[in-house]
PDB file of N, CA and C in Angstrom:
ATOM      1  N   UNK A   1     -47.051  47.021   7.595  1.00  0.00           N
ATOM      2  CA  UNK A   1     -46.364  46.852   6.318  1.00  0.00           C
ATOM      3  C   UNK A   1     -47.281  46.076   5.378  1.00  0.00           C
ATOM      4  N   UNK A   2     -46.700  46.108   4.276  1.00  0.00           N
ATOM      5  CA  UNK A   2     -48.360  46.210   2.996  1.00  0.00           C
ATOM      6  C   UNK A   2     -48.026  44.692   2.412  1.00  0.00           C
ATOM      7  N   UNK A   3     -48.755  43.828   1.955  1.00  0.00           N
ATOM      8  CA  UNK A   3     -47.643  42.499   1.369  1.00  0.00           C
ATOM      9  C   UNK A   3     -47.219  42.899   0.036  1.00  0.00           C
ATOM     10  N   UNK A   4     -47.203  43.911  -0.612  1.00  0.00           N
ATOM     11  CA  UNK A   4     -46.649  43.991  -1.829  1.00  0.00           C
ATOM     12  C   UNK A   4     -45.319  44.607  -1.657  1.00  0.00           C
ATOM     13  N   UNK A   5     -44.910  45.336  -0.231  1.00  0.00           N
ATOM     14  CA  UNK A   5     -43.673  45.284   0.451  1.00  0.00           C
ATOM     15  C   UNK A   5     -42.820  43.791   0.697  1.00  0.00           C
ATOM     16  N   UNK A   6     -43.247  43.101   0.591  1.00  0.00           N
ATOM     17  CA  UNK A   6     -42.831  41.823   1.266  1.00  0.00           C
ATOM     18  C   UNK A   6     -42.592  40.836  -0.022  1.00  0.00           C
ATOM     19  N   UNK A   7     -43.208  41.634  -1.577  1.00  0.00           N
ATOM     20  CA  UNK A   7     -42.898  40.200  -2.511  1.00  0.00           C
ATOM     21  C   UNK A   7     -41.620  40.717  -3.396  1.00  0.00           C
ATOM     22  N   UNK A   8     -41.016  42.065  -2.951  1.00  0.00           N
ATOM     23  CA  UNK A   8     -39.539  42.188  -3.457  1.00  0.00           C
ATOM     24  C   UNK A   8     -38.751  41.567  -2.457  1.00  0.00           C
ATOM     25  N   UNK A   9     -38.928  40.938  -1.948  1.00  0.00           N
ATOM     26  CA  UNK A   9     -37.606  40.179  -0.908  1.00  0.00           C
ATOM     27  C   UNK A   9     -37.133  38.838  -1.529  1.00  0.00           C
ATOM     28  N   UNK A  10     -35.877  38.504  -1.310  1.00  0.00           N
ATOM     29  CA  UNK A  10     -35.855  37.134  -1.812  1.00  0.00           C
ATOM     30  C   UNK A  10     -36.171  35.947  -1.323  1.00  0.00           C
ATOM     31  N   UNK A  11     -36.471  35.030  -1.973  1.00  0.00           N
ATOM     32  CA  UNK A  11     -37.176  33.469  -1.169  1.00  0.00           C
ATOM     33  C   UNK A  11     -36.035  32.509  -1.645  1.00  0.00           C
ATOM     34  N   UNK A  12     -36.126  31.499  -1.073  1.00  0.00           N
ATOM     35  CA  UNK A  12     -35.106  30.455  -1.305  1.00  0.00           C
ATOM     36  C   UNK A  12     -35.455  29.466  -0.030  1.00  0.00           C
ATOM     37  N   UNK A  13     -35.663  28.057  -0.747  1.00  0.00           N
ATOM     38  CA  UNK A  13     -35.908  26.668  -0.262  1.00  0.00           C
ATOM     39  C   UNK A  13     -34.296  26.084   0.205  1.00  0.00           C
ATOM     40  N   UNK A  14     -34.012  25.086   1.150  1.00  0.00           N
ATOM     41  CA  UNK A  14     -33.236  25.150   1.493  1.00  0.00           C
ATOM     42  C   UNK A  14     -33.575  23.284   2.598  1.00  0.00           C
ATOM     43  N   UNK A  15     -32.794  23.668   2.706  1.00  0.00           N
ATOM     44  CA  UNK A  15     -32.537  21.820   3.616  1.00  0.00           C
ATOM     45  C   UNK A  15     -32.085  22.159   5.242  1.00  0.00           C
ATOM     46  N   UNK A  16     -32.267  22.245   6.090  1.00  0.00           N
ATOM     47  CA  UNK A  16     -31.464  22.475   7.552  1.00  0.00           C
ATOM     48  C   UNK A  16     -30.488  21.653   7.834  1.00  0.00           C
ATOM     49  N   UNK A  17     -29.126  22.251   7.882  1.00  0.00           N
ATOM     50  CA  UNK A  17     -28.266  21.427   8.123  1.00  0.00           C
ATOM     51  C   UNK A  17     -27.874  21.545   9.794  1.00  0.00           C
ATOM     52  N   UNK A  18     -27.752  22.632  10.765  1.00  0.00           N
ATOM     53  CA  UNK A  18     -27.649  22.387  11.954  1.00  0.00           C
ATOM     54  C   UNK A  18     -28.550  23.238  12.661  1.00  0.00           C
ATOM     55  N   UNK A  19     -29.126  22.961  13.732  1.00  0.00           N
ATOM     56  CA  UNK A  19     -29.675  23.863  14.454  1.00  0.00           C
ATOM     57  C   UNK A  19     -29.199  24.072  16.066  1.00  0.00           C
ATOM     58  N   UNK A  20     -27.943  23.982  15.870  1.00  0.00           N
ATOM     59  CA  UNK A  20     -27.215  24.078  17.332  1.00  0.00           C
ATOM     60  C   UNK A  20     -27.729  25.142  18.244  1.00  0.00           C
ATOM     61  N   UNK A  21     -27.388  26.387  17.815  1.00  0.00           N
ATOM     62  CA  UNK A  21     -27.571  27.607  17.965  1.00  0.00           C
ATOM     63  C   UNK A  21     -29.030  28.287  18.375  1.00  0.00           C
ATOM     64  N   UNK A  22     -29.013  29.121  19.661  1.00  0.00           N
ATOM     65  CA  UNK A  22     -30.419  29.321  19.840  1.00  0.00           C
ATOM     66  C   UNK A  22     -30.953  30.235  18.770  1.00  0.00           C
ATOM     67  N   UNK A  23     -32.428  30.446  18.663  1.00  0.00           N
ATOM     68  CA  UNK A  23     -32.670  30.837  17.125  1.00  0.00           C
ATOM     69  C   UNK A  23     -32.275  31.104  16.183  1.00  0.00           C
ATOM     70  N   UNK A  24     -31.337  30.473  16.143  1.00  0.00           N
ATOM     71  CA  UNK A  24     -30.768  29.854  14.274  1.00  0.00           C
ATOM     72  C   UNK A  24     -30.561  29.273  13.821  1.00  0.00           C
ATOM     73  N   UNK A  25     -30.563  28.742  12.620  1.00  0.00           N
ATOM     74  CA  UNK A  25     -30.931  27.453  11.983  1.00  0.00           C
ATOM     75  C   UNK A  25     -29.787  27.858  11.547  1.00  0.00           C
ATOM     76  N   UNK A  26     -28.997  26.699  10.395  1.00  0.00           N
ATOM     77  CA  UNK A  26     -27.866  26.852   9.166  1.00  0.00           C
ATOM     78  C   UNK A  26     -28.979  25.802   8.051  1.00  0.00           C
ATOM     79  N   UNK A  27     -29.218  26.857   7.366  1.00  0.00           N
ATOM     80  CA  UNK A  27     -29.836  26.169   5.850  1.00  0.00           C
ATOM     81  C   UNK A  27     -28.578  25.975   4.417  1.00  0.00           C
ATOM     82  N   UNK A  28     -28.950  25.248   4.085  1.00  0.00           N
ATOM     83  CA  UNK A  28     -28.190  25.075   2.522  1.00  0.00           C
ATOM     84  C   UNK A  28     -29.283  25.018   1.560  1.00  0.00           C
ATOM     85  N   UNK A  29     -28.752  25.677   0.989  1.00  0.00           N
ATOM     86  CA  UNK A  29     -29.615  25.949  -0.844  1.00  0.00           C
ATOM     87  C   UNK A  29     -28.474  25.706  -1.747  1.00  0.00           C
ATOM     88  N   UNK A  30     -28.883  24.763  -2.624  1.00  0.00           N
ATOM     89  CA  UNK A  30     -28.360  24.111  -3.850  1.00  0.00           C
ATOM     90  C   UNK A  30     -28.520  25.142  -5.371  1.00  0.00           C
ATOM     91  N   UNK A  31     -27.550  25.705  -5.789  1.00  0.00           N
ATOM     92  CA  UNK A  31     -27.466  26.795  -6.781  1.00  0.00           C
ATOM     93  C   UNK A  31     -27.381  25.960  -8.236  1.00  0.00           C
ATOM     94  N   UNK A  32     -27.809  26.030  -9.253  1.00  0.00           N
ATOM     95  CA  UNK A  32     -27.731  25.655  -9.968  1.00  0.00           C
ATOM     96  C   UNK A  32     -27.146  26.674 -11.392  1.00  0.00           C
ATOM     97  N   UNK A  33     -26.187  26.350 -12.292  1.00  0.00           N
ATOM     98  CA  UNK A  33     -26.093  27.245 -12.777  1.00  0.00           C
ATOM     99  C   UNK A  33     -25.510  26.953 -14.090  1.00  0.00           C
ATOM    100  N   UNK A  34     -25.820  27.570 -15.417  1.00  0.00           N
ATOM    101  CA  UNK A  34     -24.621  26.458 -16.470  1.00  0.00           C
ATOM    102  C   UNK A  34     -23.385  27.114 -16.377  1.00  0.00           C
ATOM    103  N   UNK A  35     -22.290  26.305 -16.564  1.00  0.00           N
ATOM    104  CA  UNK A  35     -21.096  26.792 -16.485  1.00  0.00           C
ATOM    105  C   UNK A  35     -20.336  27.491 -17.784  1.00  0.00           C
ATOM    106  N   UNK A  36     -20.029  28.983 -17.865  1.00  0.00           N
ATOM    107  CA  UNK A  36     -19.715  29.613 -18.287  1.00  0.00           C
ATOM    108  C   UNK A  36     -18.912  29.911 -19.577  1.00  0.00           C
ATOM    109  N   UNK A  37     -18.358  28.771 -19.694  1.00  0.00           N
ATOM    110  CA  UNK A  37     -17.614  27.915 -21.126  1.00  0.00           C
ATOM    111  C   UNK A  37     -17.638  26.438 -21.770  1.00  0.00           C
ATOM    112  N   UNK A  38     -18.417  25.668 -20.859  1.00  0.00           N
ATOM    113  CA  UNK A  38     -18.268  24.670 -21.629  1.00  0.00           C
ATOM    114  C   UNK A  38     -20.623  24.206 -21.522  1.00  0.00           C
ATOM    115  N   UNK A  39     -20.900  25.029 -20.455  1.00  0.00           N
ATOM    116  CA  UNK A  39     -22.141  25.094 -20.848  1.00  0.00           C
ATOM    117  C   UNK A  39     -22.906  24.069 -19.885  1.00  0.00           C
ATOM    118  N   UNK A  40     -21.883  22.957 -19.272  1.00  0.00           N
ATOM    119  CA  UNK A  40     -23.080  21.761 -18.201  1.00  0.00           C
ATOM    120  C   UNK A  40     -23.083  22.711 -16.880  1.00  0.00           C
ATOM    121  N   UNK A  41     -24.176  21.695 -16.325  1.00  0.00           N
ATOM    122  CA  UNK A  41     -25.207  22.912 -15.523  1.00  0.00           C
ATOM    123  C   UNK A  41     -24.379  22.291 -14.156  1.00  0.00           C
ATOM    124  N   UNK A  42     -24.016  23.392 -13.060  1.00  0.00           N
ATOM    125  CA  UNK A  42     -23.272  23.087 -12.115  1.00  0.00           C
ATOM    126  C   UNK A  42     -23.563  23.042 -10.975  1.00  0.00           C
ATOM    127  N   UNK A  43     -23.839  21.937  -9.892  1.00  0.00           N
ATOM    128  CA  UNK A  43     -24.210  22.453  -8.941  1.00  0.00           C
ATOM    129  C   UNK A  43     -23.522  23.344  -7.558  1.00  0.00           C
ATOM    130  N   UNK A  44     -23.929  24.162  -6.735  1.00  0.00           N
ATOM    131  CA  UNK A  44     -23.072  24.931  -5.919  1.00  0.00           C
ATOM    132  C   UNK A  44     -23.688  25.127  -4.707  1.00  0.00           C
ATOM    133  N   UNK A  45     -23.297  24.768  -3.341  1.00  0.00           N
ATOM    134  CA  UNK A  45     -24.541  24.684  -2.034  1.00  0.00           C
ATOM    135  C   UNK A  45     -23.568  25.838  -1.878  1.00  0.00           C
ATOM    136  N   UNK A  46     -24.597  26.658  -0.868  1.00  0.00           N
ATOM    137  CA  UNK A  46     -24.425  27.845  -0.136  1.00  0.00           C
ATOM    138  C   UNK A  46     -25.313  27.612   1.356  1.00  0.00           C
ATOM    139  N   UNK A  47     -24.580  27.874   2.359  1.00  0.00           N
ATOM    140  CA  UNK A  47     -24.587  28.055   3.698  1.00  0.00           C
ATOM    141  C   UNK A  47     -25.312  29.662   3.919  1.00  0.00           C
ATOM    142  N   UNK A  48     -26.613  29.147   4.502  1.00  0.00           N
ATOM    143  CA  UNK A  48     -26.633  30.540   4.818  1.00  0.00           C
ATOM    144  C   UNK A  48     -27.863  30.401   6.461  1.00  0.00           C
ATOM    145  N   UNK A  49     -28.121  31.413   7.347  1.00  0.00           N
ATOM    146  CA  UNK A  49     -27.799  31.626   8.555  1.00  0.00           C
ATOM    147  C   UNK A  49     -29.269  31.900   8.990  1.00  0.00           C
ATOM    148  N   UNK A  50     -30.137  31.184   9.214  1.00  0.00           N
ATOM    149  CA  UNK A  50     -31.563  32.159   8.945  1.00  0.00           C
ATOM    150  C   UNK A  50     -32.049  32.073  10.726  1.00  0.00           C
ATOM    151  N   UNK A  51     -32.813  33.035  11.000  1.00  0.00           N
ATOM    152  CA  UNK A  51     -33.992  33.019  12.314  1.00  0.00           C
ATOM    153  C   UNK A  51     -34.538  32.564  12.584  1.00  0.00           C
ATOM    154  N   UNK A  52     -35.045  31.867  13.303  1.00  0.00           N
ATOM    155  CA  UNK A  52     -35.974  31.004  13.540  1.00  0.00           C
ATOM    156  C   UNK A  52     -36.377  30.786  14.886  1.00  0.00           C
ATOM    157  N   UNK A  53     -37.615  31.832  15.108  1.00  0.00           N
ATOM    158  CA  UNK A  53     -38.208  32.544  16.454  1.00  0.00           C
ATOM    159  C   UNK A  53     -38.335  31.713  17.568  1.00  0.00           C
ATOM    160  N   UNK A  54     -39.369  30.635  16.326  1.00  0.00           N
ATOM    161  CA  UNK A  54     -40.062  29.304  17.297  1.00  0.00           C
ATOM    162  C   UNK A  54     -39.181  28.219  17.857  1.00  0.00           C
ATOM    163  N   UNK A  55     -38.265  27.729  17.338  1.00  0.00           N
ATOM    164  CA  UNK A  55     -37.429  26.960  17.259  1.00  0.00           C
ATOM    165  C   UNK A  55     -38.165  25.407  17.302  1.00  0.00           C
ATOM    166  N   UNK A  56     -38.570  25.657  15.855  1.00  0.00           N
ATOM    167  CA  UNK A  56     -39.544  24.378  14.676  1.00  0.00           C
ATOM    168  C   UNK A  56     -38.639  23.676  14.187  1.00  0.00           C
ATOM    169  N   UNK A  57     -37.707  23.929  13.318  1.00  0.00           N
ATOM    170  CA  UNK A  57     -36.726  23.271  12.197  1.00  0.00           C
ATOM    171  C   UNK A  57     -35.643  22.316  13.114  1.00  0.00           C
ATOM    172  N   UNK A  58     -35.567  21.192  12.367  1.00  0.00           N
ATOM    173  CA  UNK A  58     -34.680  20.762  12.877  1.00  0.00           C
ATOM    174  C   UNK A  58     -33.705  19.880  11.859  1.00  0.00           C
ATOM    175  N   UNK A  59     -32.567  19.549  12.071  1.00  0.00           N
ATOM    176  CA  UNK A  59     -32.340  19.123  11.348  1.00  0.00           C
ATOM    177  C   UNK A  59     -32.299  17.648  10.122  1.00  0.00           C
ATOM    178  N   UNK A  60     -32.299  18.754   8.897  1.00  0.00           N
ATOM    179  CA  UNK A  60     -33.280  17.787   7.632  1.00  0.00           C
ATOM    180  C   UNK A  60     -34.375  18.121   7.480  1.00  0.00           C
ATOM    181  N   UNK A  61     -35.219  19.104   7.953  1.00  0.00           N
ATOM    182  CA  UNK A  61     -36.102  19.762   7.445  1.00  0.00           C
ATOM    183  C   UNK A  61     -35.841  20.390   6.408  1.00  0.00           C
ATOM    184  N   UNK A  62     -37.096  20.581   5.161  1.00  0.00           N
ATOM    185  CA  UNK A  62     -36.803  21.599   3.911  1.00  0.00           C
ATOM    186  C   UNK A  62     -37.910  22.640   4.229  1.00  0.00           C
ATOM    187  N   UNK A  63     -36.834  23.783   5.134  1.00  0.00           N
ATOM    188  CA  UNK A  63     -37.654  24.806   5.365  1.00  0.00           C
ATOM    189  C   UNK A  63     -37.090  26.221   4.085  1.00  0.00           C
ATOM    190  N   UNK A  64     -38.563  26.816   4.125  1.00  0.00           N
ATOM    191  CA  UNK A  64     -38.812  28.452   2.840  1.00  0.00           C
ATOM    192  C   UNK A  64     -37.778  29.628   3.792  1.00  0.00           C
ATOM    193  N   UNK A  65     -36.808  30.151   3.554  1.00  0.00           N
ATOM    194  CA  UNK A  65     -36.827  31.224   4.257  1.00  0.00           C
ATOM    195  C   UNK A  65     -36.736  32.517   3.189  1.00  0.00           C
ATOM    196  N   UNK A  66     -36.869  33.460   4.177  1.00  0.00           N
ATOM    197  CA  UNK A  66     -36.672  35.015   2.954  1.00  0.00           C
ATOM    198  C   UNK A  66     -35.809  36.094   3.698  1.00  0.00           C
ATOM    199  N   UNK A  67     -35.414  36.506   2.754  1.00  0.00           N
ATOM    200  CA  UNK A  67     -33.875  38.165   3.089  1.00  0.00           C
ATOM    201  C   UNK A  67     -34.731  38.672   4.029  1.00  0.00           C
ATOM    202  N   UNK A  68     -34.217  39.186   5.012  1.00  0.00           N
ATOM    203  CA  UNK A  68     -34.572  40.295   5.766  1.00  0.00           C
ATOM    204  C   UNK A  68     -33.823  41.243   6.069  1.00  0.00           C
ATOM    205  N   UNK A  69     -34.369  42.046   6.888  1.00  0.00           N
ATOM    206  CA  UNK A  69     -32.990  43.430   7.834  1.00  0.00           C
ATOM    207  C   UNK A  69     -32.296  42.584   8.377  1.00  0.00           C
ATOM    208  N   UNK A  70     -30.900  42.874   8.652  1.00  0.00           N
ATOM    209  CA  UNK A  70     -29.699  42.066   9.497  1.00  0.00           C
ATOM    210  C   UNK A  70     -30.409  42.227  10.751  1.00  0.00           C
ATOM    211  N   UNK A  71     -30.199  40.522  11.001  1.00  0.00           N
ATOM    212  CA  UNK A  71     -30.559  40.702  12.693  1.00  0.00           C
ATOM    213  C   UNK A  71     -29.434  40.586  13.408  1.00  0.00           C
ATOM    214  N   UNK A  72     -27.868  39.834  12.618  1.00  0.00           N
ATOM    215  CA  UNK A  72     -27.102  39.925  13.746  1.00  0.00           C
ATOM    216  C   UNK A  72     -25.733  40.114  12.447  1.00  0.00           C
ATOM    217  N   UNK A  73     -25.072  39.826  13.152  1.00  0.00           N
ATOM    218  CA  UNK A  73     -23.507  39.743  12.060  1.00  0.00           C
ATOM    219  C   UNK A  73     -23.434  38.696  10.876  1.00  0.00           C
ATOM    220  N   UNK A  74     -24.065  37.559  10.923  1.00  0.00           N
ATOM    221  CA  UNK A  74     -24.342  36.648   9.941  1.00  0.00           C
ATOM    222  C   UNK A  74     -25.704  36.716   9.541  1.00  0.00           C
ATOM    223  N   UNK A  75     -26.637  36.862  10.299  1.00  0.00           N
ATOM    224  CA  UNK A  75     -27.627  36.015  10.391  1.00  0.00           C
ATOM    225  C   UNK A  75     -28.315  37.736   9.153  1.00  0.00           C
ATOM    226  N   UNK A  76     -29.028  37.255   7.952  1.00  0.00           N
ATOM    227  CA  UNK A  76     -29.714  38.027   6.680  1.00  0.00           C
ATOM    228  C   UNK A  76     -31.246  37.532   6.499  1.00  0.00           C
ATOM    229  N   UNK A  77     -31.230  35.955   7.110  1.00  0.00           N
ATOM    230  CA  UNK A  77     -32.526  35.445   6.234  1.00  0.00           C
ATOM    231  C   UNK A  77     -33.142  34.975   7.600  1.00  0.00           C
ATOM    232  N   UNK A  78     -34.959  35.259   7.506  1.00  0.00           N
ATOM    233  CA  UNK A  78     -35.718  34.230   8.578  1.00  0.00           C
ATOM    234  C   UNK A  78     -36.584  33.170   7.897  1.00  0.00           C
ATOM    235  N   UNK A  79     -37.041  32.100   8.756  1.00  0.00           N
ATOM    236  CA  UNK A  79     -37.760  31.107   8.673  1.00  0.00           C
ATOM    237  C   UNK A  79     -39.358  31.426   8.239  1.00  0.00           C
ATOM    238  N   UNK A  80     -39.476  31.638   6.865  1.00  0.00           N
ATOM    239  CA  UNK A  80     -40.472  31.453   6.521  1.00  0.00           C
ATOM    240  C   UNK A  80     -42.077  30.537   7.218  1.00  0.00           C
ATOM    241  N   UNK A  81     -41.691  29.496   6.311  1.00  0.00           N
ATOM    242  CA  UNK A  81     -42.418  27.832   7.352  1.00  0.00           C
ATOM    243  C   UNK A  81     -41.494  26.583   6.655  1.00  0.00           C
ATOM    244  N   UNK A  82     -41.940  26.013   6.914  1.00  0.00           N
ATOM    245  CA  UNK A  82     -41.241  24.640   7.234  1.00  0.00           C
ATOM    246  C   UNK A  82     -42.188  23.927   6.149  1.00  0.00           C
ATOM    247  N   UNK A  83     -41.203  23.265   5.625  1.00  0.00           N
ATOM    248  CA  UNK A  83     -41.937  22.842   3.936  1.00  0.00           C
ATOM    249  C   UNK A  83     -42.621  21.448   4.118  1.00  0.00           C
ATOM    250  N   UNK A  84     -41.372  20.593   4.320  1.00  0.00           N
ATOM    251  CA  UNK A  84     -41.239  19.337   4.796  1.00  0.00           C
ATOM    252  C   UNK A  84     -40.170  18.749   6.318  1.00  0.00           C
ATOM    253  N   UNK A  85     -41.092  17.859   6.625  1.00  0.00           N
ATOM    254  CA  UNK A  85     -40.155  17.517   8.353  1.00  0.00           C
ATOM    255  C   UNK A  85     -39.581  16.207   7.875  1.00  0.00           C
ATOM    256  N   UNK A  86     -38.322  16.419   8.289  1.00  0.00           N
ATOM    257  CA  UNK A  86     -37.401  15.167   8.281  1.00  0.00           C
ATOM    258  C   UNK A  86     -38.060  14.120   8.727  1.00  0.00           C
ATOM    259  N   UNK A  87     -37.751  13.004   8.592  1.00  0.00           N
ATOM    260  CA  UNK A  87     -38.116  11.495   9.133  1.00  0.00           C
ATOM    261  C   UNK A  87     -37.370  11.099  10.465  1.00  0.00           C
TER     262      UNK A  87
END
């Protein structure tokens, strides 16, 4: 696969909130957005379910992930790399 296949996918930074689960992380990404009638900018976290082969991330890491093919019933996005490691 070509990388100019790979730069229509979506990216999104994100925080690890649990990594219970064998290869999967739970990331949150913080949405920002102005609000629709009165105009201040809103914030909105979203939960979302990503892969994570190696099992690197842990939680409080700010790991990159990107859309992929469904790998399971939730799970849409994998583990890019790992941005920053928690303390």
């Amino acid at each position: 696969m070509s990388n100019l296949d790979r730069t229509s996918r979506k990216v999104r930074t994100g925080v690890v909130v649990s990594d219970k689960r064998e290869n999967t992380v739970t990331v949150a990404i913080e949405l920002q957005y102005p609000h629709p009638k009165y105009g201040k900018i809103v914030k909105k976290t979203r939960n979302l379910h990503a892969h994570d082969e190696k099992f690197d991330s842990k939680i409080g890491d700010t790991v990159e992930i990107m859309e992929t093919k469904p790998i399971s019933k939730t799970k849409r996005w994998r583990v890019v790399e790992i941005i920053e490691r928690a303390r």
